[in-house]
C-alpha atoms as a PDB file:
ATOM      1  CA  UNK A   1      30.691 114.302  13.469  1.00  0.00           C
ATOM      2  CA  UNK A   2      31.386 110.998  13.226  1.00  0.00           C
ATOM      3  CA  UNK A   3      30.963 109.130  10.181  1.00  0.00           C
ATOM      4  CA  UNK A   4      27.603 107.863   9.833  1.00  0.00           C
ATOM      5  CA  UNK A   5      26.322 109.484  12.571  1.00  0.00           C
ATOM      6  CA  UNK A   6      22.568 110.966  12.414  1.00  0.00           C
ATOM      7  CA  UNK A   7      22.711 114.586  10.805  1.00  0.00           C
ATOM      8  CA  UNK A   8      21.953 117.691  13.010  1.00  0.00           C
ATOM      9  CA  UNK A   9      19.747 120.509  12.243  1.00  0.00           C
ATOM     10  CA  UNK A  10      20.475 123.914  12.144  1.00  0.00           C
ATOM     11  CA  UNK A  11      17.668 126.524  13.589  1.00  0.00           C
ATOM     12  CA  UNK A  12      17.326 130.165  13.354  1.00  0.00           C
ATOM     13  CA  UNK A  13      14.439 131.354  15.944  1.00  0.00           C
ATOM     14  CA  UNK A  14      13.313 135.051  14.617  1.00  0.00           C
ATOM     15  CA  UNK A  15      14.038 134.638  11.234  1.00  0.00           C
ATOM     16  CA  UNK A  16      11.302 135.827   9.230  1.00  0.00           C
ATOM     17  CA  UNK A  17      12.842 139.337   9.336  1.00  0.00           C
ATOM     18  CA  UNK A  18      15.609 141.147  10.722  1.00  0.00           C
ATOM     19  CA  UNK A  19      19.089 139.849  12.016  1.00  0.00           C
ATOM     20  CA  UNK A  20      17.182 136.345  12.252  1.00  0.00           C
ATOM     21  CA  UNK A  21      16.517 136.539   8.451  1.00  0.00           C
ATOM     22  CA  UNK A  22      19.994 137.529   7.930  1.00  0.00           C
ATOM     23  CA  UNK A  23      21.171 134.553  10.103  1.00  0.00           C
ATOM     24  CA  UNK A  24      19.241 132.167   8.264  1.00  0.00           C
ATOM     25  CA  UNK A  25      20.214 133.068   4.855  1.00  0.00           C
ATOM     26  CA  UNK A  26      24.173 133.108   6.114  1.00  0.00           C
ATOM     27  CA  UNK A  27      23.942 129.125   8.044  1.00  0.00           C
ATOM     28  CA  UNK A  28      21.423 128.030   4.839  1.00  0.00           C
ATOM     29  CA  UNK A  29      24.791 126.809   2.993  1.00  0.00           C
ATOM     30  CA  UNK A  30      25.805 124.562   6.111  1.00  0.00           C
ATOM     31  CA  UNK A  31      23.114 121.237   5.977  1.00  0.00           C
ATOM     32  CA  UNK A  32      19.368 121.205   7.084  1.00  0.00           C
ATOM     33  CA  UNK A  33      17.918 124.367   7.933  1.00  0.00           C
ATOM     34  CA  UNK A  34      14.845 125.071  10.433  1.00  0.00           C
ATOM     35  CA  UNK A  35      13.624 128.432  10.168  1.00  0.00           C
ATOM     36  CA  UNK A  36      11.592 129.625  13.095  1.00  0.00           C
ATOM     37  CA  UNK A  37       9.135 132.790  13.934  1.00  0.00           C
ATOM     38  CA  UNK A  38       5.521 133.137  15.246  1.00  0.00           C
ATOM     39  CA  UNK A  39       3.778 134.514  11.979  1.00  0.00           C
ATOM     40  CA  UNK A  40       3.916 131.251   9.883  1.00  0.00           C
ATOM     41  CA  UNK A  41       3.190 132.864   6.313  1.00  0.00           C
ATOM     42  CA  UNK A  42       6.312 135.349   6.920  1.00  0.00           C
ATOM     43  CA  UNK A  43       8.365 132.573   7.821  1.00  0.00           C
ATOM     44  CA  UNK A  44       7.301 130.492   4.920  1.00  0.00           C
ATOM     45  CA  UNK A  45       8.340 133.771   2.928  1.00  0.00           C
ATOM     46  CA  UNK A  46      11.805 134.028   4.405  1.00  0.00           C
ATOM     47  CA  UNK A  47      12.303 130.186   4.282  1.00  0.00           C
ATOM     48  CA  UNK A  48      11.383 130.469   0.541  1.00  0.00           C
ATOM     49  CA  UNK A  49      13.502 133.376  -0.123  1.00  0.00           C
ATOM     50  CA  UNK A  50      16.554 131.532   0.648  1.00  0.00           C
ATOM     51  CA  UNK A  51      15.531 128.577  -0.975  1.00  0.00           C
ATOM     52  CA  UNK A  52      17.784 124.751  -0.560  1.00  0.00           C
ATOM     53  CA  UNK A  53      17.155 122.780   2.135  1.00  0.00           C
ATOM     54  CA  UNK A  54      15.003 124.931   4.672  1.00  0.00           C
ATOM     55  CA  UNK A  55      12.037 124.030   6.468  1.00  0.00           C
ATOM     56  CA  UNK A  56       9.794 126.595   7.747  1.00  0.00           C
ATOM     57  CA  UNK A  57       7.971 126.131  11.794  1.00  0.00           C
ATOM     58  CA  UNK A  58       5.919 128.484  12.994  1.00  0.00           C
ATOM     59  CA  UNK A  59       6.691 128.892  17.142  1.00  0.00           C
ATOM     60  CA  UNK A  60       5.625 131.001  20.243  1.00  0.00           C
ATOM     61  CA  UNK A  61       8.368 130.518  22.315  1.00  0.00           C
ATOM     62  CA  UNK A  62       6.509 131.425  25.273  1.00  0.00           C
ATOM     63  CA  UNK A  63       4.105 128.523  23.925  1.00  0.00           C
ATOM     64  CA  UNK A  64       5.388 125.395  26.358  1.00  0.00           C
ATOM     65  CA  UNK A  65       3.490 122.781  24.038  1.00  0.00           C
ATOM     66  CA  UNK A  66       4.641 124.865  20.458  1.00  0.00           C
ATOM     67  CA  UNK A  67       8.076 124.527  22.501  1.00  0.00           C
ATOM     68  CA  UNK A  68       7.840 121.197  22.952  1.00  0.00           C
ATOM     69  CA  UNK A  69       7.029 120.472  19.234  1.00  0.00           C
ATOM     70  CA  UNK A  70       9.491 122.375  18.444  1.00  0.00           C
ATOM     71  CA  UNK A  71      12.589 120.476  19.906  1.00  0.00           C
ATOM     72  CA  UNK A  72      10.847 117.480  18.800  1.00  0.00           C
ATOM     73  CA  UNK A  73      11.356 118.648  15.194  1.00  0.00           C
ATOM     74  CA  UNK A  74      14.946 118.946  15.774  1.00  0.00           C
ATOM     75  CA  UNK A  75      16.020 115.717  16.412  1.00  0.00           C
ATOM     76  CA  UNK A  76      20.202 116.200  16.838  1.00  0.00           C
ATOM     77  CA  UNK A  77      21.212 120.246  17.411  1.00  0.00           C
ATOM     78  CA  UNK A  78      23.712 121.531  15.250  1.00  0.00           C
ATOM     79  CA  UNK A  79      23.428 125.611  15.128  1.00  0.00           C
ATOM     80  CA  UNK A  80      21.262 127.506  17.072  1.00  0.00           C
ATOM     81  CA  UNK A  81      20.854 131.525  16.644  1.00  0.00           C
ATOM     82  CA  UNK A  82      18.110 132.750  18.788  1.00  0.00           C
ATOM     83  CA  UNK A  83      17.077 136.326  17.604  1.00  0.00           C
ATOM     84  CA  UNK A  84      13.632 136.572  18.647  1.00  0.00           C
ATOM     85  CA  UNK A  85      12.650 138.839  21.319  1.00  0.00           C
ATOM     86  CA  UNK A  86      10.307 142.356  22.339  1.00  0.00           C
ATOM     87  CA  UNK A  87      11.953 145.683  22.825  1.00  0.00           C
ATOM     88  CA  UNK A  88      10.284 148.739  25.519  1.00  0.00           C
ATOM     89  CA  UNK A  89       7.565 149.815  22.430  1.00  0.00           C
ATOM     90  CA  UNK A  90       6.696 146.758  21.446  1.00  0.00           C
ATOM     91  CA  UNK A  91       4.931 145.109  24.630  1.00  0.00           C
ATOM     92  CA  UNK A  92       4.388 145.638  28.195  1.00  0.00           C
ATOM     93  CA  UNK A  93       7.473 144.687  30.623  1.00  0.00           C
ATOM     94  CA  UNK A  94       5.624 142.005  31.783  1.00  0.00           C
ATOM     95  CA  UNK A  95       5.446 140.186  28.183  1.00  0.00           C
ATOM     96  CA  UNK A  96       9.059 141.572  27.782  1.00  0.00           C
ATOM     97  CA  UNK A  97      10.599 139.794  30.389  1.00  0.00           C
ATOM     98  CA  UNK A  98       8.640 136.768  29.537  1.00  0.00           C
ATOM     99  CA  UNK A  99      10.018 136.594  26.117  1.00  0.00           C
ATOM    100  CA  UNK A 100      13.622 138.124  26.008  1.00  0.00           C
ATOM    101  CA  UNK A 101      14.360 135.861  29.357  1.00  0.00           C
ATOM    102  CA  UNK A 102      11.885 133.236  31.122  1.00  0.00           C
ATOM    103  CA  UNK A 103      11.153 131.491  27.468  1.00  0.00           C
ATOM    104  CA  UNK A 104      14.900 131.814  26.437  1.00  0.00           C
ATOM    105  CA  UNK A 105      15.929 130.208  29.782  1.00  0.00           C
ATOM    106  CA  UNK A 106      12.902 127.682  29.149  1.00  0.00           C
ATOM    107  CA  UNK A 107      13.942 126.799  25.627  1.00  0.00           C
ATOM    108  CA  UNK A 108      17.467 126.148  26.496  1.00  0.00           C
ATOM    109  CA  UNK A 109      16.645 123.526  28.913  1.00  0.00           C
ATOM    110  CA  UNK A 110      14.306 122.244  26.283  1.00  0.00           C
ATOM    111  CA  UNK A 111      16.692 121.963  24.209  1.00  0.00           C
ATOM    112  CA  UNK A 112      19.352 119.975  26.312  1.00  0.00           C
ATOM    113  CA  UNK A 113      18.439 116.540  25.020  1.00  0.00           C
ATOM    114  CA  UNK A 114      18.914 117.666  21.374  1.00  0.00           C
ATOM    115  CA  UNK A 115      22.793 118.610  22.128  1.00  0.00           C
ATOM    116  CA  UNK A 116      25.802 116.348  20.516  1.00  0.00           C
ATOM    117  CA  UNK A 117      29.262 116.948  20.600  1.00  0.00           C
ATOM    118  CA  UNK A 118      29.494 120.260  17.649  1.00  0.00           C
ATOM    119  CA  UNK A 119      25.992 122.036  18.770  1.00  0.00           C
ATOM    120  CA  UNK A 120      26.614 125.681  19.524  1.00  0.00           C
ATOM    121  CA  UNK A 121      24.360 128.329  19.899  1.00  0.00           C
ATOM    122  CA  UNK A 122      24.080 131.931  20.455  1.00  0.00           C
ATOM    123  CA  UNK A 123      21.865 134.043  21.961  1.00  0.00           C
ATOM    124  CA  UNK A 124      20.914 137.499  21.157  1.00  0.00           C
ATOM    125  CA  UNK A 125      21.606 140.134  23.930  1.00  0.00           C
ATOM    126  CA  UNK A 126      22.274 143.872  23.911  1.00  0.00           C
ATOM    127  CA  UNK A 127      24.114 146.151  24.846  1.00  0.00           C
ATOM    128  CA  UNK A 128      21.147 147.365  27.125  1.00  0.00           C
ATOM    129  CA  UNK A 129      22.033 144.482  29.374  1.00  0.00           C
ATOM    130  CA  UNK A 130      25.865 145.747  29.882  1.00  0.00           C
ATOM    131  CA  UNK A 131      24.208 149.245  31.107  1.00  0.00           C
ATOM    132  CA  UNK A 132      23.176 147.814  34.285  1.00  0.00           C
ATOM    133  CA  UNK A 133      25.738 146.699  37.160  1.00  0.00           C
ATOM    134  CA  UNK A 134      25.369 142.884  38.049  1.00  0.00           C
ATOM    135  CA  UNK A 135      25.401 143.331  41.575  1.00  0.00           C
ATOM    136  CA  UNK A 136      23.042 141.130  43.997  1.00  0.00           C
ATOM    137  CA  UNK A 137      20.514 140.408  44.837  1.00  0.00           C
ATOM    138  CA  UNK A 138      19.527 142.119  41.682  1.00  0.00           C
ATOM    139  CA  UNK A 139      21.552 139.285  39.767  1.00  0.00           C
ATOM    140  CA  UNK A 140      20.016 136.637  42.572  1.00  0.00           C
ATOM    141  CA  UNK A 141      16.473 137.095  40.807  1.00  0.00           C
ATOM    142  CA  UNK A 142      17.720 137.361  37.229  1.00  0.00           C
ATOM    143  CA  UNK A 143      19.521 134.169  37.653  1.00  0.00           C
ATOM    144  CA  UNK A 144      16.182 132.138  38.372  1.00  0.00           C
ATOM    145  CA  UNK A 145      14.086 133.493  35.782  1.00  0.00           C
ATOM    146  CA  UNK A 146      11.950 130.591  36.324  1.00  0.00           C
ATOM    147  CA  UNK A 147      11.024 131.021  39.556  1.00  0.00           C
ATOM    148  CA  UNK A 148       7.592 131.303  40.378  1.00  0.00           C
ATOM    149  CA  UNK A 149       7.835 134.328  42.375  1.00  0.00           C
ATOM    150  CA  UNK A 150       9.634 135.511  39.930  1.00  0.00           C
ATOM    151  CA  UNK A 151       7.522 139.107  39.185  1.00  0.00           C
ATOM    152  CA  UNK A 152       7.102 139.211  43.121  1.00  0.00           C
ATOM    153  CA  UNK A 153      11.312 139.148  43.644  1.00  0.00           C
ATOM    154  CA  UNK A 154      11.503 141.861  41.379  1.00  0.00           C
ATOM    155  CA  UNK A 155       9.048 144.383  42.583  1.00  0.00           C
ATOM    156  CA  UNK A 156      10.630 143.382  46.538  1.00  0.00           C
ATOM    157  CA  UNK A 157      13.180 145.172  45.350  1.00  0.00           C
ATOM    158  CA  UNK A 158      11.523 148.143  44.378  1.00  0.00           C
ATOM    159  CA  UNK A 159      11.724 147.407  40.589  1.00  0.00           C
ATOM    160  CA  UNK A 160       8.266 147.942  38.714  1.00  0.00           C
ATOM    161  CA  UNK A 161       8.000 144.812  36.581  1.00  0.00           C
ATOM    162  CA  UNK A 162       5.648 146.523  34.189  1.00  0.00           C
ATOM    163  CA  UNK A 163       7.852 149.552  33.413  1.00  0.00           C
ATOM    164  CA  UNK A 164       9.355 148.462  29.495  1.00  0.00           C
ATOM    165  CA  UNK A 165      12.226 150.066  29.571  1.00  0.00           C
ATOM    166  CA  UNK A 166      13.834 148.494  32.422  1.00  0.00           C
ATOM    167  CA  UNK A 167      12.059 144.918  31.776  1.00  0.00           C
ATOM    168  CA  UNK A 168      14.215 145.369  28.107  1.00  0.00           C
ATOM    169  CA  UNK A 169      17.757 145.978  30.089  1.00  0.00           C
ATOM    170  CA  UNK A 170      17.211 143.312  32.910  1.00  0.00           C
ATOM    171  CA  UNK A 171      16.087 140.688  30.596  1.00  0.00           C
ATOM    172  CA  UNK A 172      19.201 141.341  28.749  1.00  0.00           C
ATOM    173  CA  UNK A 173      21.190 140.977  31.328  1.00  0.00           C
ATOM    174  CA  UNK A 174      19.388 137.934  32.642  1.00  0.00           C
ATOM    175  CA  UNK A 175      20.457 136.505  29.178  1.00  0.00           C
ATOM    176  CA  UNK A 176      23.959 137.489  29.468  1.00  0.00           C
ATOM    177  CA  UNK A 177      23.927 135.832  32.339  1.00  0.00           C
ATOM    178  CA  UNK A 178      22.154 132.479  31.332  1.00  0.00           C
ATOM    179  CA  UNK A 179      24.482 131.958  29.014  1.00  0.00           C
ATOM    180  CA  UNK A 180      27.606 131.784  31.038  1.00  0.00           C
ATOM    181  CA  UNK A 181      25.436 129.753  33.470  1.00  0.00           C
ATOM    182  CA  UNK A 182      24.942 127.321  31.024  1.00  0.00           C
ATOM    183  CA  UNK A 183      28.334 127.179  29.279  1.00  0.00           C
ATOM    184  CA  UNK A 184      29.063 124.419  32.057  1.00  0.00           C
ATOM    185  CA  UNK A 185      26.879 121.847  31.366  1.00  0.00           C
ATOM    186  CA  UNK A 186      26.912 122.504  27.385  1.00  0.00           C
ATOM    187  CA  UNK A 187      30.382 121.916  27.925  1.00  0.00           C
ATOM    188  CA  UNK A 188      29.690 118.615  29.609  1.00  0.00           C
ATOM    189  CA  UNK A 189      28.181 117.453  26.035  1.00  0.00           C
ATOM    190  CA  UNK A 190      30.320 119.028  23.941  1.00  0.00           C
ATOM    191  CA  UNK A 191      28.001 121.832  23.221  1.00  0.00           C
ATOM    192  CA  UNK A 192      28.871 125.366  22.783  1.00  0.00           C
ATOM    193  CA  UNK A 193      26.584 128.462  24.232  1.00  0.00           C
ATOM    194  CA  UNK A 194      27.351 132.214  23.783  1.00  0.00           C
ATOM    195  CA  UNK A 195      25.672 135.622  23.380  1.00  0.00           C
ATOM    196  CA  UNK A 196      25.702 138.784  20.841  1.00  0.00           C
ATOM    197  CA  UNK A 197      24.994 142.375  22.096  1.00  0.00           C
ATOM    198  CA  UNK A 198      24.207 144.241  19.223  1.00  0.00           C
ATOM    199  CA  UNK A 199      24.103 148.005  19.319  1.00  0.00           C
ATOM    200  CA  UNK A 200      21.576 150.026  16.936  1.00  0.00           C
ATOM    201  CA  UNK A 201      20.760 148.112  13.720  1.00  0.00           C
ATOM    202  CA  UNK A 202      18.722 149.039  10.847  1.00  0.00           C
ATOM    203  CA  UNK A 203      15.666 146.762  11.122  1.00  0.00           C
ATOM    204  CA  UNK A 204      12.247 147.438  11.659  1.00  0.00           C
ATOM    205  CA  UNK A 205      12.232 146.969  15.442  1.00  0.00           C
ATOM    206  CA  UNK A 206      15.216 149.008  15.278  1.00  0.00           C
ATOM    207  CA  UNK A 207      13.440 152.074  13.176  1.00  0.00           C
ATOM    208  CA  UNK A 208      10.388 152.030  15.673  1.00  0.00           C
ATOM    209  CA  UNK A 209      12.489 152.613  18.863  1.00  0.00           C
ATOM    210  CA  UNK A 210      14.455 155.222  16.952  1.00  0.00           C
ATOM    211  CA  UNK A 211      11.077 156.975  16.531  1.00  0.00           C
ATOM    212  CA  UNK A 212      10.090 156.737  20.297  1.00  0.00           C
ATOM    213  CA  UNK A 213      13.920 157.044  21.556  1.00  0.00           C
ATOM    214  CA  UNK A 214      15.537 160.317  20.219  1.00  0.00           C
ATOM    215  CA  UNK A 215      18.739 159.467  22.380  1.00  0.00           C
ATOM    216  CA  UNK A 216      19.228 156.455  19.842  1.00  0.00           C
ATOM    217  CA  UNK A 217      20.185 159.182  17.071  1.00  0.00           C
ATOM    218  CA  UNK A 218      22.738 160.391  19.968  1.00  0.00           C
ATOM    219  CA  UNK A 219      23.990 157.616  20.655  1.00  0.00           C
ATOM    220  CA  UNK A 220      25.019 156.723  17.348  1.00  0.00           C
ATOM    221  CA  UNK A 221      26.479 160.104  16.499  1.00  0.00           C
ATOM    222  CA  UNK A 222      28.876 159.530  19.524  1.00  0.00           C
ATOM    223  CA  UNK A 223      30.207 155.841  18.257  1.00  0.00           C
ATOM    224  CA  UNK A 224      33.406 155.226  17.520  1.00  0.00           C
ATOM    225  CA  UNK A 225      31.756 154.051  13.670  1.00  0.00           C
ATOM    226  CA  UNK A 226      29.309 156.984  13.935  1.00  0.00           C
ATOM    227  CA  UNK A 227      26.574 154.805  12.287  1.00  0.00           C
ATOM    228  CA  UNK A 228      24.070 152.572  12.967  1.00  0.00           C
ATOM    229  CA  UNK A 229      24.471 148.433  11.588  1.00  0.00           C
ATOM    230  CA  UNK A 230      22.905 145.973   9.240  1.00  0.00           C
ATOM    231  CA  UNK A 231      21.399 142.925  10.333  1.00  0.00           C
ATOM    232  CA  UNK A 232      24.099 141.344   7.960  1.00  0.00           C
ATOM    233  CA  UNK A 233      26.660 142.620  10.128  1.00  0.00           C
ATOM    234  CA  UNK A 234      25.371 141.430  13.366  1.00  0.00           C
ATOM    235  CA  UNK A 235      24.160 138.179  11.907  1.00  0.00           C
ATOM    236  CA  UNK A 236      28.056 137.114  10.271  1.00  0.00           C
ATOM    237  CA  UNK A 237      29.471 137.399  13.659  1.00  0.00           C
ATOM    238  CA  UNK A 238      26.692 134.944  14.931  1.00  0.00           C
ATOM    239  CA  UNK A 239      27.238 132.597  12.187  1.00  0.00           C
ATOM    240  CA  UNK A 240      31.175 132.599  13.119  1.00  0.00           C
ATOM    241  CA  UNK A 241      30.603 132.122  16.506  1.00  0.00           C
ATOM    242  CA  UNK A 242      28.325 129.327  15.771  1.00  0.00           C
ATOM    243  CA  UNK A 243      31.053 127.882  13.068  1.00  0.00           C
ATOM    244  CA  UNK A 244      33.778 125.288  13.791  1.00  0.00           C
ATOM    245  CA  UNK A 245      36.099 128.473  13.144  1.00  0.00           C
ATOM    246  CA  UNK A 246      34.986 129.687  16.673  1.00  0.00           C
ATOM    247  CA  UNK A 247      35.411 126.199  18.528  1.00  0.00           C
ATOM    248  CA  UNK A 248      37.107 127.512  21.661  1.00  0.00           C
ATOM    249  CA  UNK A 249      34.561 129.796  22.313  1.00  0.00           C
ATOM    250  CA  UNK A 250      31.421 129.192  24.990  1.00  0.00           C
ATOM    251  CA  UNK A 251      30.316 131.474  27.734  1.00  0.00           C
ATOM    252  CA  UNK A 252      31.261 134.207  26.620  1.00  0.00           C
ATOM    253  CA  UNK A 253      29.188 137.708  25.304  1.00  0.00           C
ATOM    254  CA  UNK A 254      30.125 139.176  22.100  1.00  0.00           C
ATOM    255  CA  UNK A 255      29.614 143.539  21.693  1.00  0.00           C
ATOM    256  CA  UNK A 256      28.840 144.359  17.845  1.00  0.00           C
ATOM    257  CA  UNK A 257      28.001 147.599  18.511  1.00  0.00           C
ATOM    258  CA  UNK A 258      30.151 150.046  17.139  1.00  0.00           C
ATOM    259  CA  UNK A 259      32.156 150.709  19.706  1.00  0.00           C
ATOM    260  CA  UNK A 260      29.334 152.175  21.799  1.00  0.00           C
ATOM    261  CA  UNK A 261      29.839 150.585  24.985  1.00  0.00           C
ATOM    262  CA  UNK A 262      32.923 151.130  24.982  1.00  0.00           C
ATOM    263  CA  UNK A 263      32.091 154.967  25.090  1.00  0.00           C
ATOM    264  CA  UNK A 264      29.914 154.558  27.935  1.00  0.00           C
ATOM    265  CA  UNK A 265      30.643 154.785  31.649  1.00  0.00           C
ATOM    266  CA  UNK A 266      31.185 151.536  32.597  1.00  0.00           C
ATOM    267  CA  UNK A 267      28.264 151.080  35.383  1.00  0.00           C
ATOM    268  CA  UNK A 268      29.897 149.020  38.053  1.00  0.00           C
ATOM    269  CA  UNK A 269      32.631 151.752  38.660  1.00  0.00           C
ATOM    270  CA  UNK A 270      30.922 154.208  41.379  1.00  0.00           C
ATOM    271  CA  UNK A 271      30.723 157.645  40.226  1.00  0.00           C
END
């Protein structure tokens, strides 16, 4: 940045637990910090954990006004690391499609007039979104999550848009796909734009699926690592890939996952 220039803000969107807390405490060293989750007193918690110069917001991203006050609170973008989102036992698909996808895709373009040249931001994913081929017109609805008809596209093509599971995996790959949408007209500014797909981490919402998911436990037993991660692991790869040390990267979606895709069928190949 130019000397002189206004200072940007970094924000971490999640962060009162989890990977987002993780994420905050890693980009706290790097300037002006904007912690960001829906339960206000947790956030204040995390924000006062790490301590320097954070600033705690509480935000419903599916909130258009608490949206709206939040990218007012920005001023100038610098890191962005967008965590927050509802897995199948937490909420119906309905609310998990709203979440994980139509208020992502809504908060991005919120967010446009907040990029300089330096922003970057990445999205969290998962590998949930890489077990479902991208084929159309599946990927037709998915790529206008903000379509009215949105619900209506889906269940035309004979997907029920209140079944969790598969409102967790399209959503995911609806963000996977917003990203390198995006990467475009980020690029235009000067702006950066990627995505994570973690694989089975040790955090709360992580321990609760386990619980309802005993293929989880499989799953991890057949990685390459054999283990599950910590939300410190998943969140240093999002604070490189939001760091100048990752400047030639945009548009692109990042697996930390422990090899686990890359144990899977791939799902475009036809069996």
């Amino acid at each position: 940045m130019a000397k002189g220039a206004p200072a940007t803000k970094n924000v971490v969107i999640g962060a009162a637990s989890g990977m987002g807390a993780a994420a905050a405490a890693m980009l706290a060293p790097r300037g002006p910090l904007l912690v960001v989750d829906r339960d206000l007193d947790a956030t204040q918690k995390a924000a006062a954990a790490i301590g320097a110069d954070v600033e705690a917001m509480a935000c419903d991203i599916t909130d258009e006004a608490q949206v709206r006050a939040l990218v007012a609170s920005i001023g100038q973008l610098g890191a962005l690391i967008l965590t927050a989102g509802l897995s199948p036992t937490m909420a119906p698909g309905r609310r998990i499609y709203d979440v994980n996808l139509i208020s992502t895709a809504r908060l991005l373009a919120a967010l446009e007039p907040t990029l300089v040249p330096g922003s970057a931001a990445v999205c969290f994913a998962s590998i949930a979104g890489h077990a479902v081929p991208p084929v159309a017109p599946l990927t037709d609805v998915l790529d206008d999550p903000l379509a009215p008809g949105f619900f209506d596209a889906l269940a035309a093509l004979g997907i029920d848009p209140d079944q969790p599971e598969t409102a967790y995996a399209l959503s995911k790959l609806g963000v996977l796909r917003l990203v390198r949408r995006l990467a475009p007209a980020w690029g235009a500014r000067g702006a950066r734009i990627m995505s994570i797909s973690p694989g089975i981490i040790d955090t709360p919402m992580g321990k609760l699926e386990a619980e309802h998911q005993p293929l989880m436990a499989k799953m991890v037993a057949d990685s390459p690592l054999a283990r599950s991660a910590r939300p410190e692991e998943v969140a240093g790869v999002a604070a490189f890939l939001v760091s100048d040390a990752a400047s030639y990267m945009t548009g692109c979606d990042v697996l930390v996952d422990g090899g686990m895709v890359a144990v899977t069928p791939d799902p475009t190949q036809s069996r």
